[in-house]
N, C-alpha and C. Protein backbone atom coordinates (compact mmCIF):
# COMPACT_ATOMS: atom_id res chain seq x y z
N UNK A 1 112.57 119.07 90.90
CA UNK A 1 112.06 118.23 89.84
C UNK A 1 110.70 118.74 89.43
N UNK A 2 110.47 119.28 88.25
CA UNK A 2 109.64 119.32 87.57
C UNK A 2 108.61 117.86 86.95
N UNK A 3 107.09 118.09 87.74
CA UNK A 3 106.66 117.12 86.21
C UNK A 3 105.27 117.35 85.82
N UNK A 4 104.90 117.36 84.74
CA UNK A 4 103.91 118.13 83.89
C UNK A 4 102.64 117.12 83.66
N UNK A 5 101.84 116.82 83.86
CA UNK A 5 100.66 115.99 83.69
C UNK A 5 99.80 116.17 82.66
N UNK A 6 99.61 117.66 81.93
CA UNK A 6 99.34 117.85 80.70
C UNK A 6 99.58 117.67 79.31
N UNK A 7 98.37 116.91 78.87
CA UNK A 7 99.26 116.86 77.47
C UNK A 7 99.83 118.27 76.51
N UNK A 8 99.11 119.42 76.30
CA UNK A 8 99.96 120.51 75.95
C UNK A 8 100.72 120.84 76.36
N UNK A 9 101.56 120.40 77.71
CA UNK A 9 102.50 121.00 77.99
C UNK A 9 103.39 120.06 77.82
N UNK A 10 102.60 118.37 77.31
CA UNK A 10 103.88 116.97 77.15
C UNK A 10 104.06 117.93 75.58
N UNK A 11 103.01 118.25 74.94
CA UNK A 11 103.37 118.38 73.17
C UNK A 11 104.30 119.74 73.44
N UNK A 12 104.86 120.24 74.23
CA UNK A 12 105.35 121.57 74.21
C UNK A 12 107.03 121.12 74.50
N UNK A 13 107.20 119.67 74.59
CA UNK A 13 108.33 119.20 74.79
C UNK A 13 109.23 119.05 76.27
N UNK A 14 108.22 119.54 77.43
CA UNK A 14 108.64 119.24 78.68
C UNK A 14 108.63 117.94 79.59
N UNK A 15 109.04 117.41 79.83
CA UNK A 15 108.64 116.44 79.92
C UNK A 15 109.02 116.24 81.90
N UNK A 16 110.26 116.73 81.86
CA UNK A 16 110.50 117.01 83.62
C UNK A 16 111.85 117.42 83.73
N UNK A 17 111.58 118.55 84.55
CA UNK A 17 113.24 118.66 84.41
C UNK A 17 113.90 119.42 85.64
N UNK A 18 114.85 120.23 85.92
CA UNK A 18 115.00 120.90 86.92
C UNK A 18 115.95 122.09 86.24
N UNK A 19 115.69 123.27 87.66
CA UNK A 19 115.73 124.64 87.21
C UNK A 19 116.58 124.84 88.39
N UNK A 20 117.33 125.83 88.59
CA UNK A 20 117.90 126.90 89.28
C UNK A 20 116.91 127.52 90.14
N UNK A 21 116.79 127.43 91.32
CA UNK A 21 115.98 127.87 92.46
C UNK A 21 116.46 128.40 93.67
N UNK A 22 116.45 129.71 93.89
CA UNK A 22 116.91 130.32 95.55
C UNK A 22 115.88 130.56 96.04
N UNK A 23 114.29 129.83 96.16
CA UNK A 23 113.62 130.07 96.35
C UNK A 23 112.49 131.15 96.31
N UNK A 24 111.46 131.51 96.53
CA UNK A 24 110.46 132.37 96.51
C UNK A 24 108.97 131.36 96.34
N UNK A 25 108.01 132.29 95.85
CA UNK A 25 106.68 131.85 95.97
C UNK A 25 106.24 131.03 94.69
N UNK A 26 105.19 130.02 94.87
CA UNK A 26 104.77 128.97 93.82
C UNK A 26 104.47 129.81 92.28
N UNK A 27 104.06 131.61 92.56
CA UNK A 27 104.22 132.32 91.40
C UNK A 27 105.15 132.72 90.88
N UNK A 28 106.46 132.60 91.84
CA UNK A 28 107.72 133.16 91.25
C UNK A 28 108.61 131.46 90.73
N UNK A 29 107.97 131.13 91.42
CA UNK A 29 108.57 129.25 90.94
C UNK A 29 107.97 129.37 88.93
N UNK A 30 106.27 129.84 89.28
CA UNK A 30 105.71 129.40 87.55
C UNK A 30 106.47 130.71 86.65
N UNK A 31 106.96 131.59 87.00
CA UNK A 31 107.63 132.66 86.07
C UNK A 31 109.09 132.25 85.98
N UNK A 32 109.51 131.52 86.82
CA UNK A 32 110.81 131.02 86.51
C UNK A 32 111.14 129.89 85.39
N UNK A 33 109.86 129.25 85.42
CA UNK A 33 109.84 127.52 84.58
C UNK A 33 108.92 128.25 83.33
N UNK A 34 108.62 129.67 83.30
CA UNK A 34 108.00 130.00 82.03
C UNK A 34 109.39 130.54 81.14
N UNK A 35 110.34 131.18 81.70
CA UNK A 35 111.44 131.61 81.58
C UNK A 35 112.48 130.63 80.79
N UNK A 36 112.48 129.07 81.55
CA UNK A 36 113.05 127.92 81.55
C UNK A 36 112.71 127.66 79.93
N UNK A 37 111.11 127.58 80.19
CA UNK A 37 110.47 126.40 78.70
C UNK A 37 109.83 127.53 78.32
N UNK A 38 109.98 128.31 77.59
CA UNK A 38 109.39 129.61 76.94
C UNK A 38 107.70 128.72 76.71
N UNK A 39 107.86 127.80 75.88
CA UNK A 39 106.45 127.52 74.99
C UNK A 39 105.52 127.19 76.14
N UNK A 40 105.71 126.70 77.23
CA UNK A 40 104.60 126.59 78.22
C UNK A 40 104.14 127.47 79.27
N UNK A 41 104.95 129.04 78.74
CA UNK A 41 104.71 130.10 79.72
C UNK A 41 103.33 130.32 79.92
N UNK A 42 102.47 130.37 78.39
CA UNK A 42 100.88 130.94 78.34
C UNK A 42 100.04 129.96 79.45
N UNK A 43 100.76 128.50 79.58
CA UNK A 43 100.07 127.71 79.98
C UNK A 43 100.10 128.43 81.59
N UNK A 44 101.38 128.16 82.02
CA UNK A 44 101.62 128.03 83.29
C UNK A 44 100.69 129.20 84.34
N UNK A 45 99.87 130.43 84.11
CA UNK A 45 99.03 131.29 84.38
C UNK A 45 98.18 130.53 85.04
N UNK A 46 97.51 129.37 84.56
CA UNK A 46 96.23 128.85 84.30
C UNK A 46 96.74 127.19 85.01
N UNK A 47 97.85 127.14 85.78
CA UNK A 47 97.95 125.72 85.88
C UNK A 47 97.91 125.48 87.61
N UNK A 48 97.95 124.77 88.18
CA UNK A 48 97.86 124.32 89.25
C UNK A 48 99.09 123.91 89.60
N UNK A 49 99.83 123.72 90.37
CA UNK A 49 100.73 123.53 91.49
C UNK A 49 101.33 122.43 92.78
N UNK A 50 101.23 121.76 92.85
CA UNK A 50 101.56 120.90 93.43
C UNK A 50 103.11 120.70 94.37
N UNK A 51 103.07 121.14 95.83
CA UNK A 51 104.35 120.87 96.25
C UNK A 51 104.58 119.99 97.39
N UNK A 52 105.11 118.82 97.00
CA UNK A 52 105.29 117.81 97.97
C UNK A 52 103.65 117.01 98.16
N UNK A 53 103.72 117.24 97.15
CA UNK A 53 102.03 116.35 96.79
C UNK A 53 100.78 117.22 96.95
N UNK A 54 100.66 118.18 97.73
CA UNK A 54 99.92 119.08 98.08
C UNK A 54 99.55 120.30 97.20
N UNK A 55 98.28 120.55 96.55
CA UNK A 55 98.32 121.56 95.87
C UNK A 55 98.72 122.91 97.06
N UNK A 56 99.11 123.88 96.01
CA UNK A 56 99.50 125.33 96.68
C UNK A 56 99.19 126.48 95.90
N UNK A 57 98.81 127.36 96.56
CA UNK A 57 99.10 128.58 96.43
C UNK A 57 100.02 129.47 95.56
N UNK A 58 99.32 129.94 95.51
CA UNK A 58 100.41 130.89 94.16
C UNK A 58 100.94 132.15 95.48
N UNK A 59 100.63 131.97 96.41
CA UNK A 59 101.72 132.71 97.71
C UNK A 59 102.46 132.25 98.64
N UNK A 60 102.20 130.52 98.17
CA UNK A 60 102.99 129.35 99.50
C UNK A 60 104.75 129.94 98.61
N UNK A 61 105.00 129.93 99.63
CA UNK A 61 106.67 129.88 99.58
C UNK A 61 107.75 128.46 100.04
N UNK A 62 108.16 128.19 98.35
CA UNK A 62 108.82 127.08 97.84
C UNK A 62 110.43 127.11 98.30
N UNK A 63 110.84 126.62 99.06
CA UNK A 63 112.03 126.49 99.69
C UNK A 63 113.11 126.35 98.36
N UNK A 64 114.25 126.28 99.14
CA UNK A 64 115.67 125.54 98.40
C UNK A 64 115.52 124.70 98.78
N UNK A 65 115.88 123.22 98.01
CA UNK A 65 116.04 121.88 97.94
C UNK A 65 114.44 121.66 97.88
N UNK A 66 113.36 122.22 97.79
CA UNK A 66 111.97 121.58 97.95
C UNK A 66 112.21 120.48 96.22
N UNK A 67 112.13 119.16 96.71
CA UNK A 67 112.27 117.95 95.76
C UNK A 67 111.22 117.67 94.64
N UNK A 68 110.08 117.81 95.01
CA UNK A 68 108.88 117.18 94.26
C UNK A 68 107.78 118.88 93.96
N UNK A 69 107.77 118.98 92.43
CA UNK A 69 106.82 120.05 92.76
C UNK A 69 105.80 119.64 91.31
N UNK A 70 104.68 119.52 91.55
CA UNK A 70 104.28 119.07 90.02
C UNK A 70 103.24 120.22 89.74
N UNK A 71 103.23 120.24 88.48
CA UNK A 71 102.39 121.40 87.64
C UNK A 71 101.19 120.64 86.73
N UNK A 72 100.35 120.91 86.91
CA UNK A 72 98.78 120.43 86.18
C UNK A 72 98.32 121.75 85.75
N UNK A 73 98.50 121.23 84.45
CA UNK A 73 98.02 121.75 83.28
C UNK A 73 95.92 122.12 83.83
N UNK A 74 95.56 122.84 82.67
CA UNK A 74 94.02 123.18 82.93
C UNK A 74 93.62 121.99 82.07
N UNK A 75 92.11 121.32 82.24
CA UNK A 75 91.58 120.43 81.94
C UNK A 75 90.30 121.20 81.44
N UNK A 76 89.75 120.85 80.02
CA UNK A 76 88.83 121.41 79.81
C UNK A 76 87.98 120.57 79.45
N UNK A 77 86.32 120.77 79.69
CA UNK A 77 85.58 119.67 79.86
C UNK A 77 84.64 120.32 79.01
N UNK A 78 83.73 119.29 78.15
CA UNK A 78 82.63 119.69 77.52
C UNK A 78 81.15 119.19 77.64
N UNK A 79 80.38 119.80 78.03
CA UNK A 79 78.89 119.17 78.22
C UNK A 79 78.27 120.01 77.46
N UNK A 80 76.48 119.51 77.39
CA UNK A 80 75.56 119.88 76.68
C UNK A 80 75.06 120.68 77.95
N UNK A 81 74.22 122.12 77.59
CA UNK A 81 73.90 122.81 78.83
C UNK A 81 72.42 122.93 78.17
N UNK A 82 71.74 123.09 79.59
CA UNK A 82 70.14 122.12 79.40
C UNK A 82 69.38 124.02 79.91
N UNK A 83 68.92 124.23 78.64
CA UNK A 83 68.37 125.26 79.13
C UNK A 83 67.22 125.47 79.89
C-alpha cells in the first residue's frame, strides 16, 4: 500500500495504491512507483520513505508482503534571512 502525504504528488493524481513487488531496496521500491505513476517520478528522488511507520533508507531492503510503506513528498519552507 502506497500513501502519499504531499500535495504535488495528491495534484499528480496518486492518491494510494499498490504495485507489483519481489522486493529489493526503498530505492528500487521509489523507481518502481516512478515507473507505476510516471508524473511523480521527478518527485520521488527528493521524497522520504516510510516503512512500517519508520522512516528508511534508500538501502533498507523492503520485503514481499511489507504492508504499509508511505512516501513524503519534500516540504518547502520560506523565511526572511537576517543578514
Amino acid at each position: 500500500m502506497l500513501r502519499r502525504s504531499q500535495s504535488r504528488i495528491r495534484s499528480a493524481g496518486v492518491e494510494e495504491g499498490e504495485i507489483e513487488w519481489s522486493g529489493g531496496t526503498v530505492a528500487d521500491l521509489k523507481a518502481a512507483l516512478g515507473r507505476r505513476w510516471p508524473a511523480i517520478a521527478p518527485l520521488l528522488a527528493r521524497s522520504t520513505v516510510a516503512v512500517g511507520g519508520r522512516y528508511a533508507a534508500d538501502d533498507l531492503v523492503v520485503g514481499v508482503g511489507t504492508a504499509d510503506v508511505a512516501v513524503m513528498g519534500v516540504v518547502a519552507t520560506s523565511g526572511s534571512s537576517h543578514s
